[in-house]
N, C-alpha and C. Protein backbone atom coordinates (compact mmCIF):
# COMPACT_ATOMS: atom_id res chain seq x y z
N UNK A 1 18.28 36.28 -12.98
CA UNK A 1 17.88 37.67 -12.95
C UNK A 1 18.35 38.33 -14.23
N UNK A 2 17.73 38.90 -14.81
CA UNK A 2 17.95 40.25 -15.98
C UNK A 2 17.93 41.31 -16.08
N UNK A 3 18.63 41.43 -16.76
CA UNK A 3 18.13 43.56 -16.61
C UNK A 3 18.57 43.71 -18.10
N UNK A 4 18.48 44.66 -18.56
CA UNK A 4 18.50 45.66 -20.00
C UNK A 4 20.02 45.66 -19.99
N UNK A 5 20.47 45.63 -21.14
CA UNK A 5 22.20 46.08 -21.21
C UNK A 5 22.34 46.73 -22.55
N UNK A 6 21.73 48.04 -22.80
CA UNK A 6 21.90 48.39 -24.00
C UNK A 6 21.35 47.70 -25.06
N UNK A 7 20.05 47.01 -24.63
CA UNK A 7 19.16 46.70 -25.66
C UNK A 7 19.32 45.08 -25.64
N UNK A 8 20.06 44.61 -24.85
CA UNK A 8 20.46 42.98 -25.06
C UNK A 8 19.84 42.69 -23.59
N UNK A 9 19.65 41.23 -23.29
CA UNK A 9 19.30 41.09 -21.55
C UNK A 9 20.51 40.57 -21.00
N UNK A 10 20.98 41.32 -20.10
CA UNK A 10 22.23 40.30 -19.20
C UNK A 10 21.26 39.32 -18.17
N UNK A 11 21.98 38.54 -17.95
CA UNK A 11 21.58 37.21 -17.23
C UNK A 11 22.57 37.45 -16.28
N UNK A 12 22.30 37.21 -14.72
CA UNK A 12 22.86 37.25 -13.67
C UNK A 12 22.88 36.32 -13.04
N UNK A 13 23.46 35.23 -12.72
CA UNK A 13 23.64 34.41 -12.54
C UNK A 13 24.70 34.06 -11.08
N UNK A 14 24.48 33.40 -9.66
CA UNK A 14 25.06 33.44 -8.97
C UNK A 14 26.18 32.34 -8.95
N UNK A 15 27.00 33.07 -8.82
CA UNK A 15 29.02 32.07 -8.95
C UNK A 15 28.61 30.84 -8.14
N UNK A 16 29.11 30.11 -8.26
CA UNK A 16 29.37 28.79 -7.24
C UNK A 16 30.88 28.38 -7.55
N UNK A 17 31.10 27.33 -6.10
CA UNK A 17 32.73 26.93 -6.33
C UNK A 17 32.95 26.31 -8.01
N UNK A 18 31.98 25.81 -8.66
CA UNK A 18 32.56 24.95 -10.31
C UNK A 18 32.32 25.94 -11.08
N UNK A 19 31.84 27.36 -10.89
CA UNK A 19 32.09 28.83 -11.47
C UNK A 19 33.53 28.89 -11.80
N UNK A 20 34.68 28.80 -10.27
CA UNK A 20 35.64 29.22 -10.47
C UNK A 20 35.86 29.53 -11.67
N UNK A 21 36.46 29.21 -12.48
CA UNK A 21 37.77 29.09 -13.69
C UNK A 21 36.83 30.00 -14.73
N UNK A 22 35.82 30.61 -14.82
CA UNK A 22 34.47 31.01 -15.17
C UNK A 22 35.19 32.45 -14.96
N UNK A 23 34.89 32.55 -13.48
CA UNK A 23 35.40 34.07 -12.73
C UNK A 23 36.75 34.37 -13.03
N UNK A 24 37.65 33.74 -13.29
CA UNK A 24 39.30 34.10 -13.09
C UNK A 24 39.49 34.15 -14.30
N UNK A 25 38.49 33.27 -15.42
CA UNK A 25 39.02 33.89 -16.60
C UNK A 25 38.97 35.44 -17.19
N UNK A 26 37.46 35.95 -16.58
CA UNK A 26 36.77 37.20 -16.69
C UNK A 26 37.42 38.22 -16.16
N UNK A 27 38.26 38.11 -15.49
CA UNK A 27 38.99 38.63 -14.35
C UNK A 27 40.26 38.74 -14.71
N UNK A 28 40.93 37.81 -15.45
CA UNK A 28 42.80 37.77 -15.78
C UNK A 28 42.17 38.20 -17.13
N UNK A 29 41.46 38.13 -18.01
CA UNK A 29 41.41 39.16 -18.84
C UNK A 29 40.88 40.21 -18.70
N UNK A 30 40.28 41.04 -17.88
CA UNK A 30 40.04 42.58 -17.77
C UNK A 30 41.79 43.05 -17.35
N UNK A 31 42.49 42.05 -16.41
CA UNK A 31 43.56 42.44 -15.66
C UNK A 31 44.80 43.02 -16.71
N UNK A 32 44.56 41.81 -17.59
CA UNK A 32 45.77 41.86 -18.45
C UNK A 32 45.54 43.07 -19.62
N UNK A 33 44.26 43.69 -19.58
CA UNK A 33 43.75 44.75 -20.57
C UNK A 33 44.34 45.83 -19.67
N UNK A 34 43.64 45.88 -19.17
CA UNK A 34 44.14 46.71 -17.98
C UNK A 34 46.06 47.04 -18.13
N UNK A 35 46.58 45.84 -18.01
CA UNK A 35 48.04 46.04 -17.83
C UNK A 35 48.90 46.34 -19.09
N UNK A 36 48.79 45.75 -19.90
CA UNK A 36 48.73 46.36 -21.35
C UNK A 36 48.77 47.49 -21.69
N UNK A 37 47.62 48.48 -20.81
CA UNK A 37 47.48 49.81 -20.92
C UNK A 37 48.80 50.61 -19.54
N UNK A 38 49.30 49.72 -19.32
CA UNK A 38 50.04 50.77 -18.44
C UNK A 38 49.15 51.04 -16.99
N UNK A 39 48.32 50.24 -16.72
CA UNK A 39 47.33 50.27 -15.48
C UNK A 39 47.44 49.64 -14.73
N UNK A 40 47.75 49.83 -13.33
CA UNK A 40 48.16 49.41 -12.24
C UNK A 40 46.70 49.31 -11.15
N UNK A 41 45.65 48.44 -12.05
CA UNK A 41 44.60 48.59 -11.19
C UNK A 41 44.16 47.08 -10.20
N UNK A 42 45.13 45.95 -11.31
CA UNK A 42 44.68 44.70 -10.66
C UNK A 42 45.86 43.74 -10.58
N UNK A 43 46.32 42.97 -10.09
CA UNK A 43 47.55 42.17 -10.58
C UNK A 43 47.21 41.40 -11.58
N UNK A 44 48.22 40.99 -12.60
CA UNK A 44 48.15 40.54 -14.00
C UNK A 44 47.71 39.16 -13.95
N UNK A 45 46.94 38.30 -13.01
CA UNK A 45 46.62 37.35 -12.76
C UNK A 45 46.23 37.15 -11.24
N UNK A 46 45.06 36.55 -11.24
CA UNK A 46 44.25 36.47 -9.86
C UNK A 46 44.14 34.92 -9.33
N UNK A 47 44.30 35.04 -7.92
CA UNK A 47 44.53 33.45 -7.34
C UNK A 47 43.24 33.14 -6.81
N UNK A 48 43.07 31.90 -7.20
CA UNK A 48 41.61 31.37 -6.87
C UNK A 48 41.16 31.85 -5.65
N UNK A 49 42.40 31.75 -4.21
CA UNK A 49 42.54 31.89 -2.83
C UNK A 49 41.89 33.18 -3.08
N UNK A 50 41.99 34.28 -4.17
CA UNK A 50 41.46 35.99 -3.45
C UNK A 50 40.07 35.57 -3.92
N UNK A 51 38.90 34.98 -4.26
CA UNK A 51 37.60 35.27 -5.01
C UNK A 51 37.26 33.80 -3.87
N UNK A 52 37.51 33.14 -3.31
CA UNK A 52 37.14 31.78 -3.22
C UNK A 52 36.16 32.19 -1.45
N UNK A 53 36.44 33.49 -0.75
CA UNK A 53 35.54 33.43 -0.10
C UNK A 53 34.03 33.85 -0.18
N UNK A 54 34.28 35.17 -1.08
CA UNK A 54 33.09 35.58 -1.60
C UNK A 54 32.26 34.95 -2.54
N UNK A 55 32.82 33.95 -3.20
CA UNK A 55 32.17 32.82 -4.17
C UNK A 55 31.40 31.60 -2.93
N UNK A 56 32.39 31.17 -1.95
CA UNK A 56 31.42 30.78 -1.07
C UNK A 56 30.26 31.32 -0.75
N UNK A 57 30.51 32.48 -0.32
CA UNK A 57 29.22 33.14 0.30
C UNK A 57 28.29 33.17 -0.84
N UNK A 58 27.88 33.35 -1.74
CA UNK A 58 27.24 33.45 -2.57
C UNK A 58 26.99 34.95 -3.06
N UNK A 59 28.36 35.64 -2.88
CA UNK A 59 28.39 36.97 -3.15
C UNK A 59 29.20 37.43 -4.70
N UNK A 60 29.42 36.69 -5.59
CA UNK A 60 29.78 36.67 -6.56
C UNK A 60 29.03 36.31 -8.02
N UNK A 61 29.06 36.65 -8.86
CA UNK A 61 27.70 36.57 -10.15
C UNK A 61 28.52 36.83 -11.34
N UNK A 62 28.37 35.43 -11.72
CA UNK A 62 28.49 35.73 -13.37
C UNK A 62 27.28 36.57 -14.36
N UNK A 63 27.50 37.31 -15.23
CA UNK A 63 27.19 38.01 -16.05
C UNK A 63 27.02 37.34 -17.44
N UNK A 64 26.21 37.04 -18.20
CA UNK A 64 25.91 36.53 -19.69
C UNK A 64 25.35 37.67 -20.68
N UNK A 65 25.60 37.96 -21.57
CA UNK A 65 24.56 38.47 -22.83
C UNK A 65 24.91 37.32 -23.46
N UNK A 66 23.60 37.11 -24.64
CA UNK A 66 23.72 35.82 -25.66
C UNK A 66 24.30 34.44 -25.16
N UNK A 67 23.85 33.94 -24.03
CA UNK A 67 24.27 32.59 -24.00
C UNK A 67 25.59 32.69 -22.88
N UNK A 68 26.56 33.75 -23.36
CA UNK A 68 27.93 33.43 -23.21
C UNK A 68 28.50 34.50 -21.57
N UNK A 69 29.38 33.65 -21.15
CA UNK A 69 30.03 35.13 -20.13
C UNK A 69 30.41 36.30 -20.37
N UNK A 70 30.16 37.44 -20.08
CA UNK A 70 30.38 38.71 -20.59
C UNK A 70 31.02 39.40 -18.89
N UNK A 71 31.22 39.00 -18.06
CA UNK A 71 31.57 39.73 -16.89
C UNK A 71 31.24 39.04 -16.33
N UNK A 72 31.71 39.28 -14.64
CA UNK A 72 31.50 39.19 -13.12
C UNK A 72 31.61 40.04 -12.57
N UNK A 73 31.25 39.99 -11.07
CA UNK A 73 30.76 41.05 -10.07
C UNK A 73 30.74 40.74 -8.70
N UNK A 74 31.37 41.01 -7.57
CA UNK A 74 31.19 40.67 -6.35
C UNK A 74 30.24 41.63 -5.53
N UNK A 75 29.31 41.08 -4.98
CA UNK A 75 28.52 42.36 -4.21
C UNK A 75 28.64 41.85 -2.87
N UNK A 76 29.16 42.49 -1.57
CA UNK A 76 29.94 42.08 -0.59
C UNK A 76 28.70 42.96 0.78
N UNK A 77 28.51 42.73 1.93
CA UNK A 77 27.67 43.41 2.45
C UNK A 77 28.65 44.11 3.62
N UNK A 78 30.02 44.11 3.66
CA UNK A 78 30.55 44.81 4.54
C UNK A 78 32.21 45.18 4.35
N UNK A 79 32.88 46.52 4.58
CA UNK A 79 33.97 46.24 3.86
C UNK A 79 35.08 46.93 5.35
N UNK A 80 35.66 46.62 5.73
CA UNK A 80 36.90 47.14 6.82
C UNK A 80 37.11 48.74 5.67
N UNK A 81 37.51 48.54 4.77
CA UNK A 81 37.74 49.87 4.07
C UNK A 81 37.08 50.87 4.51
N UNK A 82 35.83 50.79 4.88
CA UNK A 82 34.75 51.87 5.28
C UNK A 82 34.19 51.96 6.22
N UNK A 83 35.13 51.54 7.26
CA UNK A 83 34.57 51.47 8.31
C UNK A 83 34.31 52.57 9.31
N UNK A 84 34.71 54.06 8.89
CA UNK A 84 34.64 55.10 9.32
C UNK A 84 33.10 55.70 9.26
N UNK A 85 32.93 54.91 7.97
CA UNK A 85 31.03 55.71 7.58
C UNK A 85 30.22 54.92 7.56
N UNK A 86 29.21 55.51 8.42
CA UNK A 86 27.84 54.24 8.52
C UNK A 86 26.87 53.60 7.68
N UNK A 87 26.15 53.39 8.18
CA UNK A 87 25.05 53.08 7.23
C UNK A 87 25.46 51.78 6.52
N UNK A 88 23.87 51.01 5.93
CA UNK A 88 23.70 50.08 5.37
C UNK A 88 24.64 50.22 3.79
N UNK A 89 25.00 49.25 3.47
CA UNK A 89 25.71 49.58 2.32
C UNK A 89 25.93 47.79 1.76
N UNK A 90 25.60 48.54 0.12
CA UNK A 90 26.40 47.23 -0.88
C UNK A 90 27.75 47.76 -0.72
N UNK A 91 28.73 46.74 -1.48
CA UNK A 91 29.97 47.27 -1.71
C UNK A 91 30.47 45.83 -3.21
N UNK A 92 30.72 46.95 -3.92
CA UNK A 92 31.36 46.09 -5.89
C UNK A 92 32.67 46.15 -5.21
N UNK A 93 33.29 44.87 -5.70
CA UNK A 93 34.08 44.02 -5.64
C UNK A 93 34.67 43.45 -7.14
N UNK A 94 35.88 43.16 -7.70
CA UNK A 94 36.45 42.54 -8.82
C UNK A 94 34.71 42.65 -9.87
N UNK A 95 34.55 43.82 -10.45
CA UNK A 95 33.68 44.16 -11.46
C UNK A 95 34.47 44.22 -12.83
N UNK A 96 34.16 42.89 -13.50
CA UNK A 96 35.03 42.90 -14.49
C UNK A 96 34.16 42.90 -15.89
N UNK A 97 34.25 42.92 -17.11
CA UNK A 97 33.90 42.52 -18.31
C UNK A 97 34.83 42.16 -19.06
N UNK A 98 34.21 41.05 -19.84
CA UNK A 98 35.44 40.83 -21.64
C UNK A 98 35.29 42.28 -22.47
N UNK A 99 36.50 42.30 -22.91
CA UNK A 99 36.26 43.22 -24.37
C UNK A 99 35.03 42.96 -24.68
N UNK A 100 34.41 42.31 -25.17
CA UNK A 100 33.94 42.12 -26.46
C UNK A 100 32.22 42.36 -25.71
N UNK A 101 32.49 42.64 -24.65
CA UNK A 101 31.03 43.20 -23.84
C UNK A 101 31.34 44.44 -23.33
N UNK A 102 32.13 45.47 -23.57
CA UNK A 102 33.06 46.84 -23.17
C UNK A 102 31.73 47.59 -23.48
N UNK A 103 31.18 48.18 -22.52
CA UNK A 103 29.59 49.20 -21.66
C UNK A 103 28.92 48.32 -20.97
N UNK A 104 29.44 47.20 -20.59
CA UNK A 104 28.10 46.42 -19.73
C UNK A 104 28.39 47.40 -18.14
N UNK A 105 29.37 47.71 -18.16
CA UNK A 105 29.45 48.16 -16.48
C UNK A 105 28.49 48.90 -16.36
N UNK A 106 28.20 49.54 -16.90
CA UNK A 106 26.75 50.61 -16.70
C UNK A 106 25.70 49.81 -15.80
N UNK A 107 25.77 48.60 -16.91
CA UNK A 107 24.41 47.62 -16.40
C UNK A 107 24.57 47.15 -15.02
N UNK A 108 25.91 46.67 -14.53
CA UNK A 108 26.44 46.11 -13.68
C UNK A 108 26.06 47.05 -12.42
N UNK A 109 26.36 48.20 -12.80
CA UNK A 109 26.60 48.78 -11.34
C UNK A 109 25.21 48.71 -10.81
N UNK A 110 24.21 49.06 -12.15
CA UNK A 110 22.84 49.42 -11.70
C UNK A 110 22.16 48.26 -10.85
N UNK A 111 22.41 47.39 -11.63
CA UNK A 111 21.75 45.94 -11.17
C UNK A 111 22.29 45.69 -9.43
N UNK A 112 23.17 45.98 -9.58
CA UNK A 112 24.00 45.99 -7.74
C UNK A 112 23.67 46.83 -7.51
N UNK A 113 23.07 48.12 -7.35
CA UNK A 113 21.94 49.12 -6.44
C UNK A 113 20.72 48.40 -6.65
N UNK A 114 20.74 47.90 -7.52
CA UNK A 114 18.97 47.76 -7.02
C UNK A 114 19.05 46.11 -5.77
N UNK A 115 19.93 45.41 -6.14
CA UNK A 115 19.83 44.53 -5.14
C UNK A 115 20.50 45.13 -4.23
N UNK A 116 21.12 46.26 -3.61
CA UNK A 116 21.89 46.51 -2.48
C UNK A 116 20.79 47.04 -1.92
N UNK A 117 19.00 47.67 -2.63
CA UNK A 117 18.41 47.92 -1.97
C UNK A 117 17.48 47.16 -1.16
N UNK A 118 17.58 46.15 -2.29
CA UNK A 118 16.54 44.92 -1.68
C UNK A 118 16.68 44.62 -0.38
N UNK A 119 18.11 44.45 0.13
CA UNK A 119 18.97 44.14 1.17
C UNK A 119 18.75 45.12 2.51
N UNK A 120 17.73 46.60 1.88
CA UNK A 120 18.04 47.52 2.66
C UNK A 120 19.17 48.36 2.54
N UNK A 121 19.82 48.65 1.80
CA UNK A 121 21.55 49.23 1.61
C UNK A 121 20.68 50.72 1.53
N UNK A 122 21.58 51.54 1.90
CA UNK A 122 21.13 53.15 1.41
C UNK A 122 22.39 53.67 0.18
N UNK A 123 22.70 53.18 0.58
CA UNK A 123 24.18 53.29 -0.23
C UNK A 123 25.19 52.38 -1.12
N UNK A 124 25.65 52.62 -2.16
CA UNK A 124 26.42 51.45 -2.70
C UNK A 124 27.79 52.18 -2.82
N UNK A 125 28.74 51.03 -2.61
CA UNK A 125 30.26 51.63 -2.29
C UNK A 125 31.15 50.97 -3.29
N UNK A 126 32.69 51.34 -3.75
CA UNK A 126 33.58 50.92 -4.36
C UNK A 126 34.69 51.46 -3.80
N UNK A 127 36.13 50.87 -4.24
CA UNK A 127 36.91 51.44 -4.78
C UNK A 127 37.73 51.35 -5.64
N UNK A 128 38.98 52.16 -6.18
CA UNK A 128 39.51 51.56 -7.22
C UNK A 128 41.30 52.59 -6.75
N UNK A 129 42.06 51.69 -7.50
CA UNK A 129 43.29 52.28 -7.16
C UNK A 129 43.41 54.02 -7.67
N UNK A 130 44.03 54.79 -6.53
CA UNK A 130 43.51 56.57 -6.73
C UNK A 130 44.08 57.29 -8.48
N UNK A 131 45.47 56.27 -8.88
CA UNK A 131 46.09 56.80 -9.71
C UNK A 131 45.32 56.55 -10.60
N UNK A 132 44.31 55.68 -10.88
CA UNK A 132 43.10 55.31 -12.15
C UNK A 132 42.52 56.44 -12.65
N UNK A 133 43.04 57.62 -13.37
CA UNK A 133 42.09 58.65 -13.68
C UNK A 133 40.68 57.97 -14.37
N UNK A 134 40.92 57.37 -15.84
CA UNK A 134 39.76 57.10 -16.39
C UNK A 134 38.90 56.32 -15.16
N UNK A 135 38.83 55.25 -14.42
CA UNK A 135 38.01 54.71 -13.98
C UNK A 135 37.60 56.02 -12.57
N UNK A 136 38.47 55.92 -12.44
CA UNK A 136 37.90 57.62 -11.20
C UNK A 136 36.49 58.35 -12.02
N UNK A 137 36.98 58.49 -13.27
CA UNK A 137 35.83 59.28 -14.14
C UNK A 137 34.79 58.67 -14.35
N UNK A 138 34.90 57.47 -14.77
CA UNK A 138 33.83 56.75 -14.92
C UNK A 138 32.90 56.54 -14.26
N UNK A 139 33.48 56.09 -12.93
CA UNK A 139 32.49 56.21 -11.61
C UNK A 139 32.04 57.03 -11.70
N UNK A 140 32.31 58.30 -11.41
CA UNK A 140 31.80 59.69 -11.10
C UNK A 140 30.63 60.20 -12.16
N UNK A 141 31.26 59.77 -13.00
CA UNK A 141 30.15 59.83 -14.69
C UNK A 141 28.90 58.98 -14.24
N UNK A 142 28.81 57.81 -13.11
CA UNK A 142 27.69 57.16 -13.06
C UNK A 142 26.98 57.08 -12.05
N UNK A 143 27.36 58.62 -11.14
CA UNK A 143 26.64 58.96 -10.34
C UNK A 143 27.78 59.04 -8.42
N UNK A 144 28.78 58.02 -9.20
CA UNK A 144 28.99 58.49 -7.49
C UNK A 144 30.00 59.19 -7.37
N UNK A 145 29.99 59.82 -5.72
CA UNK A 145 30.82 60.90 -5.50
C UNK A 145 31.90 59.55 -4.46
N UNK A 146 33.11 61.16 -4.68
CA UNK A 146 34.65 60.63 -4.04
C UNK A 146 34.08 60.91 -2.37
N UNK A 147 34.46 59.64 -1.93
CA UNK A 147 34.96 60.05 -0.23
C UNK A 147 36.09 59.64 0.33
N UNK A 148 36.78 60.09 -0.69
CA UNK A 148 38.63 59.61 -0.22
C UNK A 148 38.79 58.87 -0.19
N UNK A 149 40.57 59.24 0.02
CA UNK A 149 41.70 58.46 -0.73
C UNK A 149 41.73 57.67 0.75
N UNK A 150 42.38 56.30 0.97
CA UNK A 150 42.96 55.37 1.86
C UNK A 150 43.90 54.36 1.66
N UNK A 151 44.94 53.98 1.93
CA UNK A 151 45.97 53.00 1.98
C UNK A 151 45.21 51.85 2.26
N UNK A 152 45.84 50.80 1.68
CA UNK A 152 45.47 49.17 1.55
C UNK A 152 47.02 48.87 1.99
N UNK A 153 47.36 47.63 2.28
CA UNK A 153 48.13 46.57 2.37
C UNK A 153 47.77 45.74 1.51
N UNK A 154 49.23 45.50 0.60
CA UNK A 154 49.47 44.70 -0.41
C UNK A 154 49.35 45.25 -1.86
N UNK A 155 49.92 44.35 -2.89
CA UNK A 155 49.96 44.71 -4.22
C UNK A 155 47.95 45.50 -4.61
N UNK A 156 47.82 45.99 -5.65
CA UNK A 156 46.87 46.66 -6.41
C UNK A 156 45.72 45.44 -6.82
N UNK A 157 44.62 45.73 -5.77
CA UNK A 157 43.73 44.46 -6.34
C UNK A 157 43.71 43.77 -4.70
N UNK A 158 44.60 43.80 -4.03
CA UNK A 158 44.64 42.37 -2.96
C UNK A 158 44.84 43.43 -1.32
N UNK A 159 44.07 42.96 -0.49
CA UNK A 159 43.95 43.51 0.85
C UNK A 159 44.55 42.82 1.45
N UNK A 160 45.70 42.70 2.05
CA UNK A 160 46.79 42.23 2.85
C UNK A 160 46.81 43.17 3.65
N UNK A 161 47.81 42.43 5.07
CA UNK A 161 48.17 43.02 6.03
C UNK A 161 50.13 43.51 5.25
N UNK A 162 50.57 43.00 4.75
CA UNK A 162 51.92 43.23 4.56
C UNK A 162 52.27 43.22 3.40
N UNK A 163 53.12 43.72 2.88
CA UNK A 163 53.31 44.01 1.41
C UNK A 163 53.39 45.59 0.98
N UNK A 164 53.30 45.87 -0.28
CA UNK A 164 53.57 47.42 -0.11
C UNK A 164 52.04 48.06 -0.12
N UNK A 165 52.10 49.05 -0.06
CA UNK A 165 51.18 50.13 0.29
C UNK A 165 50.33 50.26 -1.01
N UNK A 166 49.40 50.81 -1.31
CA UNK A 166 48.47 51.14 -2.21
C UNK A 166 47.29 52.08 -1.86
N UNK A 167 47.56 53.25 -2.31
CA UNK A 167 46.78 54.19 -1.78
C UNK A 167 44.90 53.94 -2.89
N UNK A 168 44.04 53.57 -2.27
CA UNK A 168 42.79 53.63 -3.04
C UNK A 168 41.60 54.75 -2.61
N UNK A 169 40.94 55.05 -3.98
CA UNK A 169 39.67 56.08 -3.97
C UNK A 169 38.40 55.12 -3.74
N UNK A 170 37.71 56.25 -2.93
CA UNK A 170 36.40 55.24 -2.19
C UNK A 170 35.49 55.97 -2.99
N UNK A 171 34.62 55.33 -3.31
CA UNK A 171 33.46 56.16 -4.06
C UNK A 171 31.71 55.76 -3.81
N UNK A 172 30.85 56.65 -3.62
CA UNK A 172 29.74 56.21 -3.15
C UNK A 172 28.84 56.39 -3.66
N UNK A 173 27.57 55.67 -3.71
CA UNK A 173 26.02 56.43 -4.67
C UNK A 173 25.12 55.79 -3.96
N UNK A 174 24.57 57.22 -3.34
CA UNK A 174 23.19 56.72 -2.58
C UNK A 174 22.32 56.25 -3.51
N UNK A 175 21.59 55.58 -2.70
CA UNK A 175 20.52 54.86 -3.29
C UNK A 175 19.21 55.13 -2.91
N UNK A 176 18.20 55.48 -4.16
CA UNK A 176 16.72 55.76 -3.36
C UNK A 176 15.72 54.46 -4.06
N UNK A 177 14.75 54.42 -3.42
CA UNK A 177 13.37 53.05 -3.48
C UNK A 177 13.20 53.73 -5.36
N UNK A 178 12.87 55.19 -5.56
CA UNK A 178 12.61 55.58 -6.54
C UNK A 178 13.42 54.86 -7.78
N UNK A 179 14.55 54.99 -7.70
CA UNK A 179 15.81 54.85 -8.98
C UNK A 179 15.45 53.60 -9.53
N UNK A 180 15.33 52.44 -9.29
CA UNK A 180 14.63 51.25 -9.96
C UNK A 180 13.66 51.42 -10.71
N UNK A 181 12.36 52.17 -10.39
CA UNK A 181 11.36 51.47 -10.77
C UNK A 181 11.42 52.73 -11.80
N UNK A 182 11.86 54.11 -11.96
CA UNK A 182 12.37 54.67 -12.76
C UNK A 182 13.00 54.40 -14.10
N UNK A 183 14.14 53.36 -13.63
CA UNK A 183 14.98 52.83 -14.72
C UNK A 183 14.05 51.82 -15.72
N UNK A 184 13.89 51.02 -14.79
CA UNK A 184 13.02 49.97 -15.30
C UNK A 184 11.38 49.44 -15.10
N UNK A 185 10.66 50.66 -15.84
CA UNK A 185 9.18 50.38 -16.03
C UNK A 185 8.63 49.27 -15.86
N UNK A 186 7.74 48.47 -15.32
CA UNK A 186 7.18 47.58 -15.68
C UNK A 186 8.03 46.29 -14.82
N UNK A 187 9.08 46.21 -14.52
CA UNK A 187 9.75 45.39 -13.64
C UNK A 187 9.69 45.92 -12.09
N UNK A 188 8.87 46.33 -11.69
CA UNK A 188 8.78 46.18 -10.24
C UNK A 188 10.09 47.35 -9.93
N UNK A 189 9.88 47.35 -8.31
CA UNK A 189 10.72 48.12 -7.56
C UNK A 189 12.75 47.62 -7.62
N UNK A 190 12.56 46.19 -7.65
CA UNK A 190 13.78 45.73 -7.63
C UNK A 190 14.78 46.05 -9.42
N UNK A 191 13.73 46.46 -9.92
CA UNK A 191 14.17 46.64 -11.31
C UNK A 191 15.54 45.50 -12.22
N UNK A 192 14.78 44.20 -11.70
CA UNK A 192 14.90 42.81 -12.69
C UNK A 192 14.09 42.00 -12.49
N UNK A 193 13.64 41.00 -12.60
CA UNK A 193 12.96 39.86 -12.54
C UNK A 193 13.98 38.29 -12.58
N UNK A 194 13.15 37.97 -11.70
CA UNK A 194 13.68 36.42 -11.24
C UNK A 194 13.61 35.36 -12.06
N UNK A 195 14.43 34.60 -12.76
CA UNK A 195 14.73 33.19 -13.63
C UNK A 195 14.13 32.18 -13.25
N UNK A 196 13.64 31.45 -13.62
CA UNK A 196 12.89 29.97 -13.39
C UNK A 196 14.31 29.09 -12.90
């Protein structure tokens, strides 16, 4: 699958288990950028054990511009986090990029609404740790609104039952049939096209 990334095509590509080391690299380096900066958004290294169910499922996607990995993405179809509000819903998961692809998220998020609609989703969901001002902004900059703050179990990044506390921001962006075929002229309603 493809979509536009600022003039380049990302290639979407679905994770499999010999992905691993693929995903965790994409991932312990956003983390360690991240930590560097004084950001308490992911732990400074990720265990195969946290990505290895959603990579089963086939809910995980590597990301390419030019040949090479430029990001990953988990798109998950149900989250305990939100279980207060209804409705059909995607939900982004460990959305990461390399430096050296820093604006693909734009692309990322879009490409996960348009398949959260395919699915039927009305809605696409996240969250991110509450103290994250910039990424709080960012989201919000790309359309979705806050529906509060909630406590997690366990370190920043990991949903445990035990461990310390971590208060996270939920954030949401409805989704309409329109917004695809808007974005992307000429590619149909799903706004990408399918790989041989």
């Amino acid at each position: 699958m493809t979509v536009d990334a600022n003039g380049d095509k990302a290639v979407f590509r679905r994770a499999a288990a010999e992905h691993m080391d693929k995903v965790l690299s994409v991932l312990d380096e956003a983390a360690g950028w991240l930590e560097a900066r004084g950001v308490s958004q992911w732990p400074s290294r990720f265990e195969a054990a946290w990505v290895e169910k959603a990579l089963t499922r086939g809910e995980t996607w590597l990301v390419e511009l030019g040949g090479k990995v430029a990001g990953t993405v988990t798109v998950d179809w149900s989250d305990p986090l939100w279980a207060d509000l209804g409705g059909p819903a995607g939900y982004v998961h460990r959305m990461a990029v390399r430096r050296w692809a820093a604006g693909l998220g734009s692309a990322i998020l879009d490409w996960a609404g348009d398949i959260a609609l395919q699915r039927g989703a009305n809605a696409l969901r996240l969250d991110c740790v509450n103290s994250n001002r910039h990424l709080r902004s960012y989201y919000e900059a790309q359309g979705f609104v806050h529906r509060g703050d909630v406590p997690v179990g366990g370190a920043p990044g990991q949903r445990q039952d035990d461990g310390p506390v971590t208060w996270v921001s939920r954030y949401e962006q409805a989704l309409t049939r329109r917004r695809a075929a808007d974005r992307a002229p000429g590619l149909g309603e799903s706004g990408f096209v399918s790989l041989p």
